[in-house]
PDB file of N, CA and C in Angstrom:
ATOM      1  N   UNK A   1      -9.909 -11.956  19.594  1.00  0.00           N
ATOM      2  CA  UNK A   1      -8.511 -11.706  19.240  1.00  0.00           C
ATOM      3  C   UNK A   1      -8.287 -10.201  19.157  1.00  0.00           C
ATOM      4  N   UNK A   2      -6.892  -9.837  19.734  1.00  0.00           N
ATOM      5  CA  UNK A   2      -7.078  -8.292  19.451  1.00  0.00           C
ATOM      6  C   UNK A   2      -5.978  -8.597  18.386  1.00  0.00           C
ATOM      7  N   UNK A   3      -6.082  -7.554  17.536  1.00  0.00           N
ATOM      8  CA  UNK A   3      -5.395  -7.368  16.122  1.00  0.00           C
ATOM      9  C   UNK A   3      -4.914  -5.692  16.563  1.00  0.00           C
ATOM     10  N   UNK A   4      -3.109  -5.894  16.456  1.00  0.00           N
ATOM     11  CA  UNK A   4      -2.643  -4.823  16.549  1.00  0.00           C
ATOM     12  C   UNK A   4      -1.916  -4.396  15.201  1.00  0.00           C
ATOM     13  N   UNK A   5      -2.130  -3.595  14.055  1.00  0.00           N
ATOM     14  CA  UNK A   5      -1.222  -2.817  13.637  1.00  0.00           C
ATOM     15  C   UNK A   5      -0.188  -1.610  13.449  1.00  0.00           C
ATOM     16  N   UNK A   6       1.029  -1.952  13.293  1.00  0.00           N
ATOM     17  CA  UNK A   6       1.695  -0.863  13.271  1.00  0.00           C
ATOM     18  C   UNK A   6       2.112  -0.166  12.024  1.00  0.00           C
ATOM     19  N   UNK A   7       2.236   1.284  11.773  1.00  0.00           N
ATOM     20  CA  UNK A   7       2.325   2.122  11.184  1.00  0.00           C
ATOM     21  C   UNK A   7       3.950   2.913  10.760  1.00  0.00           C
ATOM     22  N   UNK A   8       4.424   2.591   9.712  1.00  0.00           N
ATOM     23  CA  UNK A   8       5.871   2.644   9.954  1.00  0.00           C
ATOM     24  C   UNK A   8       6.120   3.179   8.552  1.00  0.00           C
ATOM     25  N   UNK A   9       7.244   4.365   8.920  1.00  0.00           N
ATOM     26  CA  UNK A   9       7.722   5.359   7.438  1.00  0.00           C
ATOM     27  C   UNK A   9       8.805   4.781   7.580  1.00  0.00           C
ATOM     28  N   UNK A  10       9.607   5.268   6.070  1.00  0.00           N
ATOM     29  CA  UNK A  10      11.247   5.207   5.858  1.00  0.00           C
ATOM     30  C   UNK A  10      11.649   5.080   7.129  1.00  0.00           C
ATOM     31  N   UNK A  11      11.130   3.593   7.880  1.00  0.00           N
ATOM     32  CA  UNK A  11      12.059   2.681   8.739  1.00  0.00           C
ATOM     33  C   UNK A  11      11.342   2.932  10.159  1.00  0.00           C
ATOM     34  N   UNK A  12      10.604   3.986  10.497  1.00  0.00           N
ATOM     35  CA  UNK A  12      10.554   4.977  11.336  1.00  0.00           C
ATOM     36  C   UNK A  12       9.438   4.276  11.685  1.00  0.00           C
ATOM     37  N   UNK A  13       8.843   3.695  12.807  1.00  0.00           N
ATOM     38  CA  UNK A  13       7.643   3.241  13.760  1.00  0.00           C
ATOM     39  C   UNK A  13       6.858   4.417  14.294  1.00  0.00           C
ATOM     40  N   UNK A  14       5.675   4.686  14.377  1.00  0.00           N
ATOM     41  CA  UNK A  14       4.955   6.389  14.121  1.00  0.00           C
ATOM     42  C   UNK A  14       3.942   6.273  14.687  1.00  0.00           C
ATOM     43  N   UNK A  15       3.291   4.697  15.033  1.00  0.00           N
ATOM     44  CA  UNK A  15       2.176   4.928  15.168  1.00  0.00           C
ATOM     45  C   UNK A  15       1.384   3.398  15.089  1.00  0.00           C
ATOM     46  N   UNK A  16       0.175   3.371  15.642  1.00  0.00           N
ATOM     47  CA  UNK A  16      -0.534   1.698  15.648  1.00  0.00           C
ATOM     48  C   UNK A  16      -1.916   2.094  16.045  1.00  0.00           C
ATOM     49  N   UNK A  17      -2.545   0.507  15.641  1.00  0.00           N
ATOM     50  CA  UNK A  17      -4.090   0.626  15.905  1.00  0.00           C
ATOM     51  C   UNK A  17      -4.372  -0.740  16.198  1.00  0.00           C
ATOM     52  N   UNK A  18      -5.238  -0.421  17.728  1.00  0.00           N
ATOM     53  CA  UNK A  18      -5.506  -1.589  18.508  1.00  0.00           C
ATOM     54  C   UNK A  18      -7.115  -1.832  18.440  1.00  0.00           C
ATOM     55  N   UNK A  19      -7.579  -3.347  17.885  1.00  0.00           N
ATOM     56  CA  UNK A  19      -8.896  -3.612  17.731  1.00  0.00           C
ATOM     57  C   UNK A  19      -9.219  -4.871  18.364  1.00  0.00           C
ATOM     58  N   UNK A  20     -10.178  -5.034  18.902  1.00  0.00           N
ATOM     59  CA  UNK A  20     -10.859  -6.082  19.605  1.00  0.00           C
ATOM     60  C   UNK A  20     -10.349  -6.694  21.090  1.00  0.00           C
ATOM     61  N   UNK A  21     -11.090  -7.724  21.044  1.00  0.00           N
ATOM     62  CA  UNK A  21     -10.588  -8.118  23.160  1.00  0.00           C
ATOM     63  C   UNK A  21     -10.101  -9.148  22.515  1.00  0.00           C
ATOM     64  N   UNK A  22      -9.348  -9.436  23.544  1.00  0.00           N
ATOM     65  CA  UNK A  22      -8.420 -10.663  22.938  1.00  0.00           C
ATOM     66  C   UNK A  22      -9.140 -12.457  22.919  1.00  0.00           C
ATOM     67  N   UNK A  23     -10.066 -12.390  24.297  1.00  0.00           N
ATOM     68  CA  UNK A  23     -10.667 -13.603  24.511  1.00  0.00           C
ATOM     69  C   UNK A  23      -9.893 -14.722  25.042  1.00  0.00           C
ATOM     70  N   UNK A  24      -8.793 -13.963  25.650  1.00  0.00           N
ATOM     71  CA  UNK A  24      -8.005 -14.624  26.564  1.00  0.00           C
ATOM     72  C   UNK A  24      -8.342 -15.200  27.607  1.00  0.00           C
ATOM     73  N   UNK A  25      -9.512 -14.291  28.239  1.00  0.00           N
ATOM     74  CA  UNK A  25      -9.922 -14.767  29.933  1.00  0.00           C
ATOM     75  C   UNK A  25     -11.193 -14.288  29.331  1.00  0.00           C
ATOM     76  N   UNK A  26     -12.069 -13.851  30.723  1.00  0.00           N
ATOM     77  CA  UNK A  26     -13.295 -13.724  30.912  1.00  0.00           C
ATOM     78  C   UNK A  26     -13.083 -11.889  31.127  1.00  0.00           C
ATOM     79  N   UNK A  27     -14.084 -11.341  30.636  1.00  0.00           N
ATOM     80  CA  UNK A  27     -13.944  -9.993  30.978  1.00  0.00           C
ATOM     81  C   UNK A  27     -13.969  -9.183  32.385  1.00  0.00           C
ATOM     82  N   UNK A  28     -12.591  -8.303  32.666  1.00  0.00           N
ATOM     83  CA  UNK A  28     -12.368  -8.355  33.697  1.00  0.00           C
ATOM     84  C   UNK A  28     -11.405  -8.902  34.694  1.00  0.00           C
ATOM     85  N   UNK A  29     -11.171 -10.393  34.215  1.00  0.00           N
ATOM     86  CA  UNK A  29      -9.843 -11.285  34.145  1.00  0.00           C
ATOM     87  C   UNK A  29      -9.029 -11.770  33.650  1.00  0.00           C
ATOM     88  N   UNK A  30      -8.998 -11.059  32.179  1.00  0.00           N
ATOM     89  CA  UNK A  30      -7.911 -11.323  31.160  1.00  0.00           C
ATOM     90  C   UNK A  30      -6.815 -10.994  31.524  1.00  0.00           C
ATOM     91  N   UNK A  31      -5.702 -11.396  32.148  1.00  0.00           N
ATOM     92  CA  UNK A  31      -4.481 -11.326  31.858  1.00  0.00           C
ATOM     93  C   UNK A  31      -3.710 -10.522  30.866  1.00  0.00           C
ATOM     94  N   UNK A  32      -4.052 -11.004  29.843  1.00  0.00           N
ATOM     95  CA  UNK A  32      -3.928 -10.908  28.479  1.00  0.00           C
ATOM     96  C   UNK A  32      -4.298  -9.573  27.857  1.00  0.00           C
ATOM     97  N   UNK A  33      -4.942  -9.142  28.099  1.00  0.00           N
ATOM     98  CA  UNK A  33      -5.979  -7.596  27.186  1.00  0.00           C
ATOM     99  C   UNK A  33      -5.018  -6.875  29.139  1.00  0.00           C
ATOM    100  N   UNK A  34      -5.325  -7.133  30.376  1.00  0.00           N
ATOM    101  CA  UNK A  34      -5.060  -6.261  31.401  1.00  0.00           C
ATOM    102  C   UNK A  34      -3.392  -5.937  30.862  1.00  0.00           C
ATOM    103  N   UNK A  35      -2.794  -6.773  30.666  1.00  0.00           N
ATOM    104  CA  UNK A  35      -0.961  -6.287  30.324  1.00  0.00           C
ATOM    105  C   UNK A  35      -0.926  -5.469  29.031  1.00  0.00           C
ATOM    106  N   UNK A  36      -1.590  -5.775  27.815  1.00  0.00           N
ATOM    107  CA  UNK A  36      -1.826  -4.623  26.420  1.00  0.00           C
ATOM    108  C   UNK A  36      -2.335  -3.302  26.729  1.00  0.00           C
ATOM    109  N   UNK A  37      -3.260  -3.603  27.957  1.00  0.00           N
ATOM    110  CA  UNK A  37      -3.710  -1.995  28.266  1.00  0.00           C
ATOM    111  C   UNK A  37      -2.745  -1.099  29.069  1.00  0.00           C
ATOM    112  N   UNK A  38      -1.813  -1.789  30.101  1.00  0.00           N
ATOM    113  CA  UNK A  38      -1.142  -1.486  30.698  1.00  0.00           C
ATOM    114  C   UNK A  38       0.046  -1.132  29.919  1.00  0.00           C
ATOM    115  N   UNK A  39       0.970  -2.313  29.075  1.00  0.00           N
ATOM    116  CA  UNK A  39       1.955  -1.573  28.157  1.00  0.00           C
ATOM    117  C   UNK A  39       1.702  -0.032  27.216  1.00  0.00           C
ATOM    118  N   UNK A  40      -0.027   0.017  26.461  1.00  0.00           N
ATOM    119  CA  UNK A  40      -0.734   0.653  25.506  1.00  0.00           C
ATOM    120  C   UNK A  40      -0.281   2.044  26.827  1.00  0.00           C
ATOM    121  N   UNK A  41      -0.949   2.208  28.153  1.00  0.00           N
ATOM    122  CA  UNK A  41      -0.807   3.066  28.968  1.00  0.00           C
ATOM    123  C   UNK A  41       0.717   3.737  29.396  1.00  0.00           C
ATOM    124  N   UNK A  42       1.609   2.750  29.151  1.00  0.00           N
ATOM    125  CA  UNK A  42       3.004   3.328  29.567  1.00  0.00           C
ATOM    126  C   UNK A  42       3.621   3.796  28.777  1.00  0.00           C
ATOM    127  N   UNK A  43       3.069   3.376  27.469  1.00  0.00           N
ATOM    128  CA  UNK A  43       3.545   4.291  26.041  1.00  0.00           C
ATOM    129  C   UNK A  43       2.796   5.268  26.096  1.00  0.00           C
ATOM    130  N   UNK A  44       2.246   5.437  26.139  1.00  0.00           N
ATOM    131  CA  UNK A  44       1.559   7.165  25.708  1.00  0.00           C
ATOM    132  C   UNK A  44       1.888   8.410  27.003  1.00  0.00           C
ATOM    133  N   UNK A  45       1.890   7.756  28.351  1.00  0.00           N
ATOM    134  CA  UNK A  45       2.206   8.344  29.283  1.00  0.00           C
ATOM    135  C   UNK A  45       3.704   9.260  29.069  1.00  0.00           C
ATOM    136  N   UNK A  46       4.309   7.840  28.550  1.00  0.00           N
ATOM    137  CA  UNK A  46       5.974   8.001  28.160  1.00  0.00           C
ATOM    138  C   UNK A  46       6.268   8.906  27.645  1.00  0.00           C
ATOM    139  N   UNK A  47       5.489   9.007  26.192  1.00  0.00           N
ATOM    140  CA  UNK A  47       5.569   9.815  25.095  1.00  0.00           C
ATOM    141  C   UNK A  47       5.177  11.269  25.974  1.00  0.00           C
ATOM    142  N   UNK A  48       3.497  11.496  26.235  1.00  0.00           N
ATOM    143  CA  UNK A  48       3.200  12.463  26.666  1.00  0.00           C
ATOM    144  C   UNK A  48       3.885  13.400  27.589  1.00  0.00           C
ATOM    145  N   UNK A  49       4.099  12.803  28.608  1.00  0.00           N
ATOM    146  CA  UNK A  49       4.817  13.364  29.513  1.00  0.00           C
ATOM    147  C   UNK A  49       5.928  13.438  30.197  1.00  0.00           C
ATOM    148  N   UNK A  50       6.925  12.120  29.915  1.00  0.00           N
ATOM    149  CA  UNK A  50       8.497  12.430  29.966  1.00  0.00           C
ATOM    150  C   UNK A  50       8.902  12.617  28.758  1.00  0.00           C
ATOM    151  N   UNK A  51       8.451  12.355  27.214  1.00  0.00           N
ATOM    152  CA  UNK A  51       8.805  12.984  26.124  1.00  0.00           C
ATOM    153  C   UNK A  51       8.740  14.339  25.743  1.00  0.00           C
ATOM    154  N   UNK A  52       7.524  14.231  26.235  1.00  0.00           N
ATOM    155  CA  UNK A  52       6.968  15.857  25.968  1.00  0.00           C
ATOM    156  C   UNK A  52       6.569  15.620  24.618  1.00  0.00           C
ATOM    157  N   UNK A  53       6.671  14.800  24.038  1.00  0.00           N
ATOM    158  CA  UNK A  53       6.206  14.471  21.989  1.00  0.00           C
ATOM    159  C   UNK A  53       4.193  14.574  22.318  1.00  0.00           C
ATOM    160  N   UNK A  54       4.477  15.329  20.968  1.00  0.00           N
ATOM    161  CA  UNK A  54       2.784  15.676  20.301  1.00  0.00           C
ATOM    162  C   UNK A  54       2.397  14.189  19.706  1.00  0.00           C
ATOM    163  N   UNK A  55       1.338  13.874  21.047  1.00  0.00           N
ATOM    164  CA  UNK A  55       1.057  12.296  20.276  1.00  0.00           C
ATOM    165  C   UNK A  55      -0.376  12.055  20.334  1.00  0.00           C
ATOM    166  N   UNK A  56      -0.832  11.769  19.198  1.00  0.00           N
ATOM    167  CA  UNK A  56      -2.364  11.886  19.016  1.00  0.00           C
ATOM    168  C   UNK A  56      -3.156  10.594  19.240  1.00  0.00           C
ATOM    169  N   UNK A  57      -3.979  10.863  19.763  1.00  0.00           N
ATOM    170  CA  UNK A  57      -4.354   9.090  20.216  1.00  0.00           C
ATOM    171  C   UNK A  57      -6.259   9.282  20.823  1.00  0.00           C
ATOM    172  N   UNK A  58      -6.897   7.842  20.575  1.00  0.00           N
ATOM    173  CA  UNK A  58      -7.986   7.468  20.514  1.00  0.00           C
ATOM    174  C   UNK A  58      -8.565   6.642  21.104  1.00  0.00           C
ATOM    175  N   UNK A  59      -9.034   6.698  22.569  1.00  0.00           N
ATOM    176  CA  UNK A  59      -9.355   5.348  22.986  1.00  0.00           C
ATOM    177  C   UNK A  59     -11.138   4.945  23.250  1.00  0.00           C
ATOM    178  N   UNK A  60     -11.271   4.054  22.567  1.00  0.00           N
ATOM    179  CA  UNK A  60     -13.079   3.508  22.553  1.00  0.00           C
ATOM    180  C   UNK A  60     -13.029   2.647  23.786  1.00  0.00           C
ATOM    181  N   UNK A  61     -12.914   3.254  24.846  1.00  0.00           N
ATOM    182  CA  UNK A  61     -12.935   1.154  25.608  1.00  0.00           C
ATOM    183  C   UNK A  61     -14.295   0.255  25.318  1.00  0.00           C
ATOM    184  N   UNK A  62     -15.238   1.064  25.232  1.00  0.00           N
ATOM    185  CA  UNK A  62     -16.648   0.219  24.760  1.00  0.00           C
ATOM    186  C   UNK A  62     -16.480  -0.744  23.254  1.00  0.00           C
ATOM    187  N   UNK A  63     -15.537   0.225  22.364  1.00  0.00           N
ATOM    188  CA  UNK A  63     -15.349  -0.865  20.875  1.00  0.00           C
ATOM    189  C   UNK A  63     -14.203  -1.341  21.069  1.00  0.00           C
ATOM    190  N   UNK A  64     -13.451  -1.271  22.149  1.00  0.00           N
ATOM    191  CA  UNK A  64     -11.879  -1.567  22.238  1.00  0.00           C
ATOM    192  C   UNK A  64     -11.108  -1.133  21.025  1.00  0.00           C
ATOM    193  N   UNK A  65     -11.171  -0.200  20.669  1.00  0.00           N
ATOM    194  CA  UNK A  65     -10.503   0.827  19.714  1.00  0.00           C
ATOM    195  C   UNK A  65      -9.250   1.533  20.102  1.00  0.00           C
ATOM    196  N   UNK A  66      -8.049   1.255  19.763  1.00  0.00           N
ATOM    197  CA  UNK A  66      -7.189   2.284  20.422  1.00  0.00           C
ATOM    198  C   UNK A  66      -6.740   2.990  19.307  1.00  0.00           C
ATOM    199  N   UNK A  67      -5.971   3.811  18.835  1.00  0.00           N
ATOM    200  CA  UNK A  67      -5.546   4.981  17.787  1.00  0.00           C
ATOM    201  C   UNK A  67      -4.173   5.976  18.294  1.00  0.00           C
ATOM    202  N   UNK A  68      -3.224   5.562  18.038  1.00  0.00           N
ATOM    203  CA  UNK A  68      -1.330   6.028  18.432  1.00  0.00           C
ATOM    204  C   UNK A  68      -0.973   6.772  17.239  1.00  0.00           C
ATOM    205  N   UNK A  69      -0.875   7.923  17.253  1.00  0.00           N
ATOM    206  CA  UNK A  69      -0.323   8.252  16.144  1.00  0.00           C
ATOM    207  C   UNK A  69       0.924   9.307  16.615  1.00  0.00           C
ATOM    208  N   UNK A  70       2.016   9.153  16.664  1.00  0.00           N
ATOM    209  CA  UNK A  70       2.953  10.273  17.206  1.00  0.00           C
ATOM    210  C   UNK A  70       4.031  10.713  16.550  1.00  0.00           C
ATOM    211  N   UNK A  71       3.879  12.090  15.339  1.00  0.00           N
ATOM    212  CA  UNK A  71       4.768  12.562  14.482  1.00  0.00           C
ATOM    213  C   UNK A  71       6.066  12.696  15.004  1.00  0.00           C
ATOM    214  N   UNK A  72       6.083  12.849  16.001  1.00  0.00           N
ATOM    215  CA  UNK A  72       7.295  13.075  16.709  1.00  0.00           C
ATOM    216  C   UNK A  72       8.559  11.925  16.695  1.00  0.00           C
ATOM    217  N   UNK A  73       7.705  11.641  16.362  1.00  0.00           N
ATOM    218  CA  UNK A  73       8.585   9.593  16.075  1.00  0.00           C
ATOM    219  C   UNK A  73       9.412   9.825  14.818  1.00  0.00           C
ATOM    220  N   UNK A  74       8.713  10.230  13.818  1.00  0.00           N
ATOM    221  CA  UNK A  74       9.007  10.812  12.067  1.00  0.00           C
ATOM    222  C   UNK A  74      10.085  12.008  12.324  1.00  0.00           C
ATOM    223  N   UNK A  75      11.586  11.660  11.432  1.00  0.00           N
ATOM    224  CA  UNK A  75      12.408  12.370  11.259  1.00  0.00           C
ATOM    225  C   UNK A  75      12.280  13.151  10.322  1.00  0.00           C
ATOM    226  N   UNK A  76      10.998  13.744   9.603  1.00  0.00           N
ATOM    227  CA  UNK A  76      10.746  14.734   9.218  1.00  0.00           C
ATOM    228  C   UNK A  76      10.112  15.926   9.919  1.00  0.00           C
ATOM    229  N   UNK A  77       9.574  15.311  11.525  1.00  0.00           N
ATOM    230  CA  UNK A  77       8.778  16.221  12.365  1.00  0.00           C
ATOM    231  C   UNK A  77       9.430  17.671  12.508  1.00  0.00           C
ATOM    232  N   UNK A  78      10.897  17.427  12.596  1.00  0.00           N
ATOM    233  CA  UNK A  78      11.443  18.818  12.785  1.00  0.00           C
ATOM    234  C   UNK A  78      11.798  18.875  14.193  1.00  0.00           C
ATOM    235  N   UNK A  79      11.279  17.720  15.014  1.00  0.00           N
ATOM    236  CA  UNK A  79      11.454  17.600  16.357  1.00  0.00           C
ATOM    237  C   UNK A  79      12.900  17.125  16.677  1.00  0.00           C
ATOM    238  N   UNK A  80      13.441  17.425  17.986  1.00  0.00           N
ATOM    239  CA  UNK A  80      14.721  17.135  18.686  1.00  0.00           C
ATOM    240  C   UNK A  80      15.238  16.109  18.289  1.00  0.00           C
ATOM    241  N   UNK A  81      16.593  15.738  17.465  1.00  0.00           N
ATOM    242  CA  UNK A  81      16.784  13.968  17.204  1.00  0.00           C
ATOM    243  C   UNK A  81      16.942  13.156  18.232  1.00  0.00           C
ATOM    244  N   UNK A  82      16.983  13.757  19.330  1.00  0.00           N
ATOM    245  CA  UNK A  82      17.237  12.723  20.767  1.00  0.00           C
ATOM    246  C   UNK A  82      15.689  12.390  20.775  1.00  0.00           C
ATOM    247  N   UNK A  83      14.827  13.438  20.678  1.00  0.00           N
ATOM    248  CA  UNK A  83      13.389  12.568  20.850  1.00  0.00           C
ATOM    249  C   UNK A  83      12.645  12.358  19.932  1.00  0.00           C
ATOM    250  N   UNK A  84      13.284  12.285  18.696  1.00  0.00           N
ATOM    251  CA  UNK A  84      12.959  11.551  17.629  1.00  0.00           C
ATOM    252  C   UNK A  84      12.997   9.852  17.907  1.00  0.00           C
ATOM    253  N   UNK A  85      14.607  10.254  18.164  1.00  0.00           N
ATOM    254  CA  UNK A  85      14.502   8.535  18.609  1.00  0.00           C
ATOM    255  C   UNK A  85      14.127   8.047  19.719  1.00  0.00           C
ATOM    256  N   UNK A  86      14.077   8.817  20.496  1.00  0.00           N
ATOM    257  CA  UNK A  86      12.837   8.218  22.126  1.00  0.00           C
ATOM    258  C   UNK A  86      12.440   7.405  21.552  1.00  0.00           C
ATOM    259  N   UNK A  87      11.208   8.273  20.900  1.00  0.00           N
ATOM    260  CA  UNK A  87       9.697   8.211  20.569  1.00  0.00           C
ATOM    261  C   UNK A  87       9.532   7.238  19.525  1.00  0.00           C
ATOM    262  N   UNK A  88       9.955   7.339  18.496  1.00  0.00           N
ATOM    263  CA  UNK A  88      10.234   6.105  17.833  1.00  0.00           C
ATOM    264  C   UNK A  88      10.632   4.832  18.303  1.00  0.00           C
ATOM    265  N   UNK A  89      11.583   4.718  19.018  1.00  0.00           N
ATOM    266  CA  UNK A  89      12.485   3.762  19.951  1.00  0.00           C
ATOM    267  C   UNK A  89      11.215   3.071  20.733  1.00  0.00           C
ATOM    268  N   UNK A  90      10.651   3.591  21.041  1.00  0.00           N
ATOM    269  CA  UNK A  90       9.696   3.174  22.114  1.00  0.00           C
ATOM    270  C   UNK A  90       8.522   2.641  21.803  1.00  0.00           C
ATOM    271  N   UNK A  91       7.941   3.196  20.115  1.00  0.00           N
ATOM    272  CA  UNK A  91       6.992   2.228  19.191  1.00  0.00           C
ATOM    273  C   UNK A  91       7.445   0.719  19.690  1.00  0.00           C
ATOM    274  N   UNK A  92       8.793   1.176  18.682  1.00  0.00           N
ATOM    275  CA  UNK A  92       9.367  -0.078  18.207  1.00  0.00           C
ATOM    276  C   UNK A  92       9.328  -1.157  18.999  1.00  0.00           C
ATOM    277  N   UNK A  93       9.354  -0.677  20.217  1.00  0.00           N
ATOM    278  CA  UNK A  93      10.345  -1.573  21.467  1.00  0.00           C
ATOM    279  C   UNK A  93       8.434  -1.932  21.604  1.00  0.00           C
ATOM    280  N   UNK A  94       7.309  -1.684  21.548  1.00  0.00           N
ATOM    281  CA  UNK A  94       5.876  -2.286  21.816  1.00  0.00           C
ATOM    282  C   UNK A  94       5.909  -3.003  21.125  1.00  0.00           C
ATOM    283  N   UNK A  95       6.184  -3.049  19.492  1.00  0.00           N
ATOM    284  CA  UNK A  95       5.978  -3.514  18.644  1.00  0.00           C
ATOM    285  C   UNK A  95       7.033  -5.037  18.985  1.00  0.00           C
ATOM    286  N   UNK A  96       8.404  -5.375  19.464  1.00  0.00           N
ATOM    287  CA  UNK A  96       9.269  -6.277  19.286  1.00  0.00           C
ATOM    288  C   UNK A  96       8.536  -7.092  20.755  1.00  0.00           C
ATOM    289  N   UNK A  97       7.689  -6.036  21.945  1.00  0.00           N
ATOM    290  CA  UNK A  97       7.584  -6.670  23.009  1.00  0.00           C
ATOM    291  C   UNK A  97       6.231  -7.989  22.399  1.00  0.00           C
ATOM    292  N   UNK A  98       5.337  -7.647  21.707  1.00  0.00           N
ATOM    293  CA  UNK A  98       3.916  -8.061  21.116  1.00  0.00           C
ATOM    294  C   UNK A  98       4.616  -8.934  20.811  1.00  0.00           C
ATOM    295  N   UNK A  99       5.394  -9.228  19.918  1.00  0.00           N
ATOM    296  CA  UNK A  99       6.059 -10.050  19.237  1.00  0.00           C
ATOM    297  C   UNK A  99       6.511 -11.265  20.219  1.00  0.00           C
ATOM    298  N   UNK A 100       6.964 -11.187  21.297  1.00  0.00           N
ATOM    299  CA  UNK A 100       7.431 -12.142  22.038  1.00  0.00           C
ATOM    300  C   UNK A 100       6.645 -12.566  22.784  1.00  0.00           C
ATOM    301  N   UNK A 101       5.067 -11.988  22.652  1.00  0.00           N
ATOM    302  CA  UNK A 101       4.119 -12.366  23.432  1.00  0.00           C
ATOM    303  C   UNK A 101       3.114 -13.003  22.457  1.00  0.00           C
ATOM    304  N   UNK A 102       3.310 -12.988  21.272  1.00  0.00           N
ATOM    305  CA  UNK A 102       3.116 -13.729  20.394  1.00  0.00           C
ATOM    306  C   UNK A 102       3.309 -15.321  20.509  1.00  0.00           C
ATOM    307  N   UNK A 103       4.589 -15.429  20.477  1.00  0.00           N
ATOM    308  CA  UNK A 103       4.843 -17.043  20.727  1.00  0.00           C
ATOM    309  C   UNK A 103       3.973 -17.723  21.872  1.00  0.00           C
ATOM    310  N   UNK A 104       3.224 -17.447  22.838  1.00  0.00           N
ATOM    311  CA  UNK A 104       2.670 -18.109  23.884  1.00  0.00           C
ATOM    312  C   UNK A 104       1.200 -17.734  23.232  1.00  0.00           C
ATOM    313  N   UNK A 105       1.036 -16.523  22.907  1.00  0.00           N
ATOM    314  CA  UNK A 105      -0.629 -16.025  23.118  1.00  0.00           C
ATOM    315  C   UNK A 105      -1.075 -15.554  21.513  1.00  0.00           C
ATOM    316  N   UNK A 106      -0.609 -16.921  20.596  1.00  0.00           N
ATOM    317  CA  UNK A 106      -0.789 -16.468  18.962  1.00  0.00           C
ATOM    318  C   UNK A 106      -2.167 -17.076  18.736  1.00  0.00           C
ATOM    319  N   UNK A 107      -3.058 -17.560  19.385  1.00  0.00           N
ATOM    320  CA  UNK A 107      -4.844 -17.414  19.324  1.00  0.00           C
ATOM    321  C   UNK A 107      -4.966 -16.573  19.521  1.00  0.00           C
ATOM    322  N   UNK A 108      -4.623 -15.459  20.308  1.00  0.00           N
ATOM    323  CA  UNK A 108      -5.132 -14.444  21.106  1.00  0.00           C
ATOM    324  C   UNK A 108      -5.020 -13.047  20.210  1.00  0.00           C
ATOM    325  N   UNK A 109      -3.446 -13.145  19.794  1.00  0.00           N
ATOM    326  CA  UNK A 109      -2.571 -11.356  19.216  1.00  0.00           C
ATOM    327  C   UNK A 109      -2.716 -11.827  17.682  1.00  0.00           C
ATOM    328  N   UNK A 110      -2.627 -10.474  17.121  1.00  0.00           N
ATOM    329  CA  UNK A 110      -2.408 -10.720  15.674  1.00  0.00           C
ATOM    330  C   UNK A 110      -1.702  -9.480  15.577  1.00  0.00           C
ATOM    331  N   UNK A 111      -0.482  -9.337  15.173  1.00  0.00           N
ATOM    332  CA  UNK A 111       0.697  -7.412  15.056  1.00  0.00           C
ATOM    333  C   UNK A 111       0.814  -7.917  13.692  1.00  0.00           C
ATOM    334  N   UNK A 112       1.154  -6.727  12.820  1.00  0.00           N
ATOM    335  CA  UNK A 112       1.666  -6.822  11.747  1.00  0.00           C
ATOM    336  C   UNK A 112       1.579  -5.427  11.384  1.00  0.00           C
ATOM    337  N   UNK A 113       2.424  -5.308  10.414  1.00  0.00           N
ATOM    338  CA  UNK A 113       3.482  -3.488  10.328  1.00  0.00           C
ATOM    339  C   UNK A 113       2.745  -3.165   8.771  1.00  0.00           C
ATOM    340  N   UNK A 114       2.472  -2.059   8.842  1.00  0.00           N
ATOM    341  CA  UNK A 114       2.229  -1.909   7.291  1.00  0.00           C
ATOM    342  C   UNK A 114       3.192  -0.609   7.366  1.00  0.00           C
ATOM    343  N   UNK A 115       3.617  -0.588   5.329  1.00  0.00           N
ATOM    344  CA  UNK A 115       4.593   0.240   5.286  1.00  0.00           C
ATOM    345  C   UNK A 115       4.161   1.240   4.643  1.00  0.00           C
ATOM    346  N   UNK A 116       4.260   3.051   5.188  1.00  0.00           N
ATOM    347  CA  UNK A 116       3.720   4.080   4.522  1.00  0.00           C
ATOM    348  C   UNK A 116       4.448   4.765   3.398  1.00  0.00           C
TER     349      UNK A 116
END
């Protein structure tokens, strides 16, 4: 099962941590873990380089460890409010997508938000 949590201030989505394989398929042919790595990849790309947001991040593929942390999301960063809310916007929008991938693949995902 991969177990995703997300990381969320006064309302504000900031950040998540991705642990384990999901055990969806066979390694290599998961479906399942191949689309999380791929969404996990279009967020940070997003952030990094059409945001331009300072986003700190960790990837183990051997422990399947991932680590998102992007101040830039936080309306205390001091950063642009248009890419405040990108960047935030775009947690969020991983966080609501998991969620709907939940209903089919809830052996598989486990999301849940803790509040800072």
């Amino acid at each position: 099962m991969t177990k995703i949590v997300f990381f969320r201030r006064d309302g504000a989505f900031w950040g998540f941590d991705e642990h384990g394989h999901t055990g969806y398929g066979e390694s290599g042919d998961d479906v399942l873990c191949a689309a999380l790595s791929a969404m996990t990849m279009l967020l940070l790309n997003t952030l990094e380089i059409s945001y331009a947001a300072d986003v700190d991040y960790n990837i183990d593929e051997g422990g399947t460890e991932i680590s998102v942390r992007c101040g830039a999301a936080l309306p205390e960063s001091g950063e642009d409010e248009k890419k405040q809310f990108a960047a935030e916007g775009l947690i969020k929008g991983y966080y609501y997508q998991l969620n709907d991938l939940l209903e089919e693949y809830f052996d598989y995902l486990d999301v849940e938000i803790v509040d800072e």
